[in-house]
PDB file of N, CA and C in Angstrom:
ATOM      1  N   UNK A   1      -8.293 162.133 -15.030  1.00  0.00           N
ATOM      2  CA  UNK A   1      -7.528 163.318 -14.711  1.00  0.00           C
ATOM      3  C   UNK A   1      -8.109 164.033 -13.495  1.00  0.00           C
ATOM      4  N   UNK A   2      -9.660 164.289 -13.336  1.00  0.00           N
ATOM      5  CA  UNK A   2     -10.067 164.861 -12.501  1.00  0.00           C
ATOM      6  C   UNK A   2      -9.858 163.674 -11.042  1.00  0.00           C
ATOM      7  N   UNK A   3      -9.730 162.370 -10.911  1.00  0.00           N
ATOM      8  CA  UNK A   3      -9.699 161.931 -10.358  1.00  0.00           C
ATOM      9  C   UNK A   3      -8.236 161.809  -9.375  1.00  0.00           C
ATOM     10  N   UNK A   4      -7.407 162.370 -10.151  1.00  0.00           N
ATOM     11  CA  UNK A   4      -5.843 162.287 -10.024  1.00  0.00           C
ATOM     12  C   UNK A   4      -5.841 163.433  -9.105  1.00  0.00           C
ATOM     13  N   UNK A   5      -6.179 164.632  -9.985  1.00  0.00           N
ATOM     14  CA  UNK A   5      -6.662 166.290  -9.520  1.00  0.00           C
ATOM     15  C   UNK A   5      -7.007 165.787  -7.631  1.00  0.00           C
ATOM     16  N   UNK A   6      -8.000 165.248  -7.419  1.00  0.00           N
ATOM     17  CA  UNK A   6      -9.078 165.281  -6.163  1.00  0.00           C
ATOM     18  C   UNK A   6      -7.598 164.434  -5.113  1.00  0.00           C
ATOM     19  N   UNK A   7      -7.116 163.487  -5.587  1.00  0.00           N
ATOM     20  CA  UNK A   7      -6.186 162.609  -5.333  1.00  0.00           C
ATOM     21  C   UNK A   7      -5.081 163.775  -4.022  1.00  0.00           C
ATOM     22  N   UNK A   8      -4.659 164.410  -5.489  1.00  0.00           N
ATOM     23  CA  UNK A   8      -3.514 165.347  -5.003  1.00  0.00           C
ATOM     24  C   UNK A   8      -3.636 166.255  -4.007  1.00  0.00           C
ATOM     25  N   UNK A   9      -5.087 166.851  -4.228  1.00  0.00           N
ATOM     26  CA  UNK A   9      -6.022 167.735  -2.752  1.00  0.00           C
ATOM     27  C   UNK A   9      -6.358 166.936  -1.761  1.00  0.00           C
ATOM     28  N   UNK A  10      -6.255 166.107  -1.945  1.00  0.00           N
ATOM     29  CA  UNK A  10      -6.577 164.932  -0.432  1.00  0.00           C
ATOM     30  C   UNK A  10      -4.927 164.822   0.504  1.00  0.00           C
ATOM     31  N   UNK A  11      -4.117 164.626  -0.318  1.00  0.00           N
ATOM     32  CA  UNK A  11      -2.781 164.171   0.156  1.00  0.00           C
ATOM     33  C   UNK A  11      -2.572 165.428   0.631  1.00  0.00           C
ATOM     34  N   UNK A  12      -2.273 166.638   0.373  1.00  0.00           N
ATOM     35  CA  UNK A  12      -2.051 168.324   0.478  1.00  0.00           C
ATOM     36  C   UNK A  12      -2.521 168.121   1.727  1.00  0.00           C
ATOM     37  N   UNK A  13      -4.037 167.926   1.757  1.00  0.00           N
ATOM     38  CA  UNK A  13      -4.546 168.339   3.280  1.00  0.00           C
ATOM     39  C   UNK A  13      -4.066 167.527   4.114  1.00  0.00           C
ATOM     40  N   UNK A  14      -4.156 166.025   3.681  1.00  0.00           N
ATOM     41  CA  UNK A  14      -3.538 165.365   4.906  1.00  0.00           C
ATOM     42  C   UNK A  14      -2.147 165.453   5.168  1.00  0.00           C
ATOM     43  N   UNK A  15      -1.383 166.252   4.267  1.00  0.00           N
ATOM     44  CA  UNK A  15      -0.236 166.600   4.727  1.00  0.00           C
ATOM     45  C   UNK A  15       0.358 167.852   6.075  1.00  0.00           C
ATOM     46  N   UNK A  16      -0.986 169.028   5.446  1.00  0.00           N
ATOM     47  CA  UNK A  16      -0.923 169.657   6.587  1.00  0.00           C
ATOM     48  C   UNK A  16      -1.556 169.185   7.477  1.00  0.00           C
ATOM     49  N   UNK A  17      -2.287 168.281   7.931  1.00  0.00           N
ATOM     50  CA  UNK A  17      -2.725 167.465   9.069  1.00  0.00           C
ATOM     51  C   UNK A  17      -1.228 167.279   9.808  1.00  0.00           C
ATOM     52  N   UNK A  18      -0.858 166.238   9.126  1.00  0.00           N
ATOM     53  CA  UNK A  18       0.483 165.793   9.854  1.00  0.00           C
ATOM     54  C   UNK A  18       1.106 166.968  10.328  1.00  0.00           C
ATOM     55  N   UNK A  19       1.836 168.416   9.471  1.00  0.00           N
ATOM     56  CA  UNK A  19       2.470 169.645   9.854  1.00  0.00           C
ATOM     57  C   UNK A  19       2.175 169.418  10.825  1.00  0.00           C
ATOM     58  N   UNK A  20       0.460 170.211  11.020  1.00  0.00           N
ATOM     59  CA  UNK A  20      -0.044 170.642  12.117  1.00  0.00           C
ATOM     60  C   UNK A  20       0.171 170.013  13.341  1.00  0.00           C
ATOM     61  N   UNK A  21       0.160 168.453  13.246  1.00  0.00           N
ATOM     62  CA  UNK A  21       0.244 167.944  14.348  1.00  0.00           C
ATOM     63  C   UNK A  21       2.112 167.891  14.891  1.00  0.00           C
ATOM     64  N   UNK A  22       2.482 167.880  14.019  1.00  0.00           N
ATOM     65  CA  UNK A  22       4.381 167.924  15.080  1.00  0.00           C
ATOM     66  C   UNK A  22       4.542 169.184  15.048  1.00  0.00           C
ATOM     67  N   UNK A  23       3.452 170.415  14.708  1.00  0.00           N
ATOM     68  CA  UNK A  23       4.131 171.889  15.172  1.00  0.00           C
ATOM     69  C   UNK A  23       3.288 171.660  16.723  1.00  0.00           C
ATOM     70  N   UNK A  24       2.310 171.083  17.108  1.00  0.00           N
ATOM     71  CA  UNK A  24       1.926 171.432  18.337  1.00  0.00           C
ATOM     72  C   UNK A  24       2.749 170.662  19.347  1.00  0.00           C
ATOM     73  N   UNK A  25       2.959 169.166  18.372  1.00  0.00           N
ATOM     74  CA  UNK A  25       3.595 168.211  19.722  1.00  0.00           C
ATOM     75  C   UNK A  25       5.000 168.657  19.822  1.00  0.00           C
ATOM     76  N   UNK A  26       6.011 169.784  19.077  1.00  0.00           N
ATOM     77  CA  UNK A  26       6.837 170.200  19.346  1.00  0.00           C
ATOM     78  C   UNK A  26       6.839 171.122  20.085  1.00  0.00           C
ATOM     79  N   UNK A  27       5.617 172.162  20.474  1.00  0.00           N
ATOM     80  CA  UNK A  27       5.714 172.846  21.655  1.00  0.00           C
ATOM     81  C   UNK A  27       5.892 172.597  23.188  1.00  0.00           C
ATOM     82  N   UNK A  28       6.837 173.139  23.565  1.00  0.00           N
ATOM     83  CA  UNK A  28       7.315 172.904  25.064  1.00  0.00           C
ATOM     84  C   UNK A  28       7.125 173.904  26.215  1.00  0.00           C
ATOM     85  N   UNK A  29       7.424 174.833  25.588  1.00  0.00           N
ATOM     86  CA  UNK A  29       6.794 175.970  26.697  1.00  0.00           C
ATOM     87  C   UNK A  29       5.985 176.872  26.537  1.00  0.00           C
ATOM     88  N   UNK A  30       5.693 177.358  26.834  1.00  0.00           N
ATOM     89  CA  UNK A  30       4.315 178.842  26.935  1.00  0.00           C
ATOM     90  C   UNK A  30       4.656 179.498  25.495  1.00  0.00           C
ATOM     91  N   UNK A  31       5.980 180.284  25.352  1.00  0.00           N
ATOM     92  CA  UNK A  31       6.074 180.797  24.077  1.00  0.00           C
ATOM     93  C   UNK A  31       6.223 179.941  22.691  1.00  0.00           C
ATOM     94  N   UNK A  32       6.244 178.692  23.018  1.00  0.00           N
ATOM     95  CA  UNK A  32       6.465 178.295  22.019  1.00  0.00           C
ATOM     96  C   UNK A  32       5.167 177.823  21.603  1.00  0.00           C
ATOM     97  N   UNK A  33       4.393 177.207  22.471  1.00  0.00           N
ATOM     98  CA  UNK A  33       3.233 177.018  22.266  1.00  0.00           C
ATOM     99  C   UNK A  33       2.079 177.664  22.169  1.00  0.00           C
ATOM    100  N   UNK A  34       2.224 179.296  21.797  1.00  0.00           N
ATOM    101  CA  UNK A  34       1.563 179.931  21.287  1.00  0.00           C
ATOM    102  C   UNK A  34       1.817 180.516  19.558  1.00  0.00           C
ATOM    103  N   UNK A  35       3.481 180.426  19.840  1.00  0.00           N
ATOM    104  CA  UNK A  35       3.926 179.980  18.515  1.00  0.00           C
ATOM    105  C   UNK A  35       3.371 179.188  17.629  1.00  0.00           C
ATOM    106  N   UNK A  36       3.526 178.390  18.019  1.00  0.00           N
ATOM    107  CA  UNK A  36       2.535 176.412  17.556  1.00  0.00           C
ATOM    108  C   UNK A  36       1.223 177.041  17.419  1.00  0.00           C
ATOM    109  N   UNK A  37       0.660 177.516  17.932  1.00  0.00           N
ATOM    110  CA  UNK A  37      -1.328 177.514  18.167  1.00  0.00           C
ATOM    111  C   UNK A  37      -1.293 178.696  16.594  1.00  0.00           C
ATOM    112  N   UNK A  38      -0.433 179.554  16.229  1.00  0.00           N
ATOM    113  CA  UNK A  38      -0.673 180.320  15.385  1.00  0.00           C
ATOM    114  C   UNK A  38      -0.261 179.507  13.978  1.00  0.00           C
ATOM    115  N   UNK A  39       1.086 178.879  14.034  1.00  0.00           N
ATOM    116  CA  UNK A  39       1.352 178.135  12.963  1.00  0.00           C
ATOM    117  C   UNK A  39       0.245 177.024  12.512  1.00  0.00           C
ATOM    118  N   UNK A  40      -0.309 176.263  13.920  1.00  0.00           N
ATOM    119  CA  UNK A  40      -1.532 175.464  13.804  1.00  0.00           C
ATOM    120  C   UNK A  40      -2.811 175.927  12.931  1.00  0.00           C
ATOM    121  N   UNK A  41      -2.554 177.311  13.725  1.00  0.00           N
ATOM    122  CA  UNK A  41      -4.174 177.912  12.858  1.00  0.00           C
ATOM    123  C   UNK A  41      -3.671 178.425  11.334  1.00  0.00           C
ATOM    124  N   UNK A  42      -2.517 178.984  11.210  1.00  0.00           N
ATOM    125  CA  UNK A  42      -2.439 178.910   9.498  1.00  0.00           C
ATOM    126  C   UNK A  42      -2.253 177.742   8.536  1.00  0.00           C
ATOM    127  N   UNK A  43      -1.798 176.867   9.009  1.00  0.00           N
ATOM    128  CA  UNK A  43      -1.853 175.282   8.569  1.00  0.00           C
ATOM    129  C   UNK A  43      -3.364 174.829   8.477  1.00  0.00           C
ATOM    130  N   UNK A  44      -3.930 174.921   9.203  1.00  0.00           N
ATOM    131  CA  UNK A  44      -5.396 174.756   9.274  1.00  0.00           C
ATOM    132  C   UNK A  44      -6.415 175.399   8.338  1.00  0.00           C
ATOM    133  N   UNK A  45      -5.766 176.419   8.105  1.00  0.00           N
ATOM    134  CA  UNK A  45      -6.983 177.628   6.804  1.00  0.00           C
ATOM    135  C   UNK A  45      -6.566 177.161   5.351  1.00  0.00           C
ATOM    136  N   UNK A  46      -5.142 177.030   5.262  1.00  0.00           N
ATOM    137  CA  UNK A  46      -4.790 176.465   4.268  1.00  0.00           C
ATOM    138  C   UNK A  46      -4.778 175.128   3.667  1.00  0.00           C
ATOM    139  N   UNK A  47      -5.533 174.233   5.216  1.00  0.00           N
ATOM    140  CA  UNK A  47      -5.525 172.829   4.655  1.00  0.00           C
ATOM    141  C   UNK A  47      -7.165 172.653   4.093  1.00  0.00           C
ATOM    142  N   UNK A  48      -8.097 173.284   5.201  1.00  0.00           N
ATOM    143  CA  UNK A  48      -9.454 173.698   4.734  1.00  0.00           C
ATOM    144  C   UNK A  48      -9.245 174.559   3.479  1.00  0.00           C
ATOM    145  N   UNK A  49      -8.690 175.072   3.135  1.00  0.00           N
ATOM    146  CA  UNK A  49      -8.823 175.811   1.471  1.00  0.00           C
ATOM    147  C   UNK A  49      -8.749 174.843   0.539  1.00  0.00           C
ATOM    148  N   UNK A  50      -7.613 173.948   0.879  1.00  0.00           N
ATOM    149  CA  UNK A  50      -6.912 173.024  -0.094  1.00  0.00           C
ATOM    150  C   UNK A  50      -8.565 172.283  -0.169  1.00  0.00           C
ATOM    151  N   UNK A  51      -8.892 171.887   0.970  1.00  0.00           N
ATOM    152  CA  UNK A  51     -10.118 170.201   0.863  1.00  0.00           C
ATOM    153  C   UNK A  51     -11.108 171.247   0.580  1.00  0.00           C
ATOM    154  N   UNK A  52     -11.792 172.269   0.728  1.00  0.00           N
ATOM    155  CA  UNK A  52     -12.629 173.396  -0.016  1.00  0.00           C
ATOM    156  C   UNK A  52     -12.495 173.391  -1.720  1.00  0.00           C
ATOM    157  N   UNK A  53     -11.733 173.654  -2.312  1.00  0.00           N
ATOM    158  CA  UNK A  53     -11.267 173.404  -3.155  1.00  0.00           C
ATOM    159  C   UNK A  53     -11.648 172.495  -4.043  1.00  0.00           C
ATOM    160  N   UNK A  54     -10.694 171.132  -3.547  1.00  0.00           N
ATOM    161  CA  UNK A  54     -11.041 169.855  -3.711  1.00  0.00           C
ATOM    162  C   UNK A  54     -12.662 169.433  -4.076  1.00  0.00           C
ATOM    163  N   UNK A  55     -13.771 169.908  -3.197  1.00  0.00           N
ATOM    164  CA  UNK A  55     -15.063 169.517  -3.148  1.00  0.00           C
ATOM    165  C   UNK A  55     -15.518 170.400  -4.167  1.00  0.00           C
ATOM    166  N   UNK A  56     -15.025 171.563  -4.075  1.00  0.00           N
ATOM    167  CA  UNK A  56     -15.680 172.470  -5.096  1.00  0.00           C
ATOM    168  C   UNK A  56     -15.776 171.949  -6.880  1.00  0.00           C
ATOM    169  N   UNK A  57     -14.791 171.120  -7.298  1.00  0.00           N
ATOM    170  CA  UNK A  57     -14.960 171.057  -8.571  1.00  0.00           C
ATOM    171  C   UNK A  57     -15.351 170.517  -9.199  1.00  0.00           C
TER     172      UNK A  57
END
């Protein structure tokens, strides 16, 4: 069970991996790509929480 648990926090993060990466490669111009850099960085706290998490238990 705990192994399933760690499973599911692995996939989570590498899911926001992926997000993260087509919110930046979808930026095209200046505003959007500061857009992107903020969505990037909340995708990012929440994917480090998720794998934080994960290690913690």
């Amino acid at each position: 069970m705990e192994a399933e648990r760690l499973r599911a926090d692995r996939l989570a993060g590498a899911a926001v991996a992926v997000l993260a990466a087509f919110a930046l490669g979808d930026a095209t111009d200046v505003a959007t790509m500061q857009h992107a850099a903020v969505l990037v960085a909340a995708i990012g706290i929440a994917g480090l929480v998720i794998l934080l998490r994960a290690r913690l238990r």
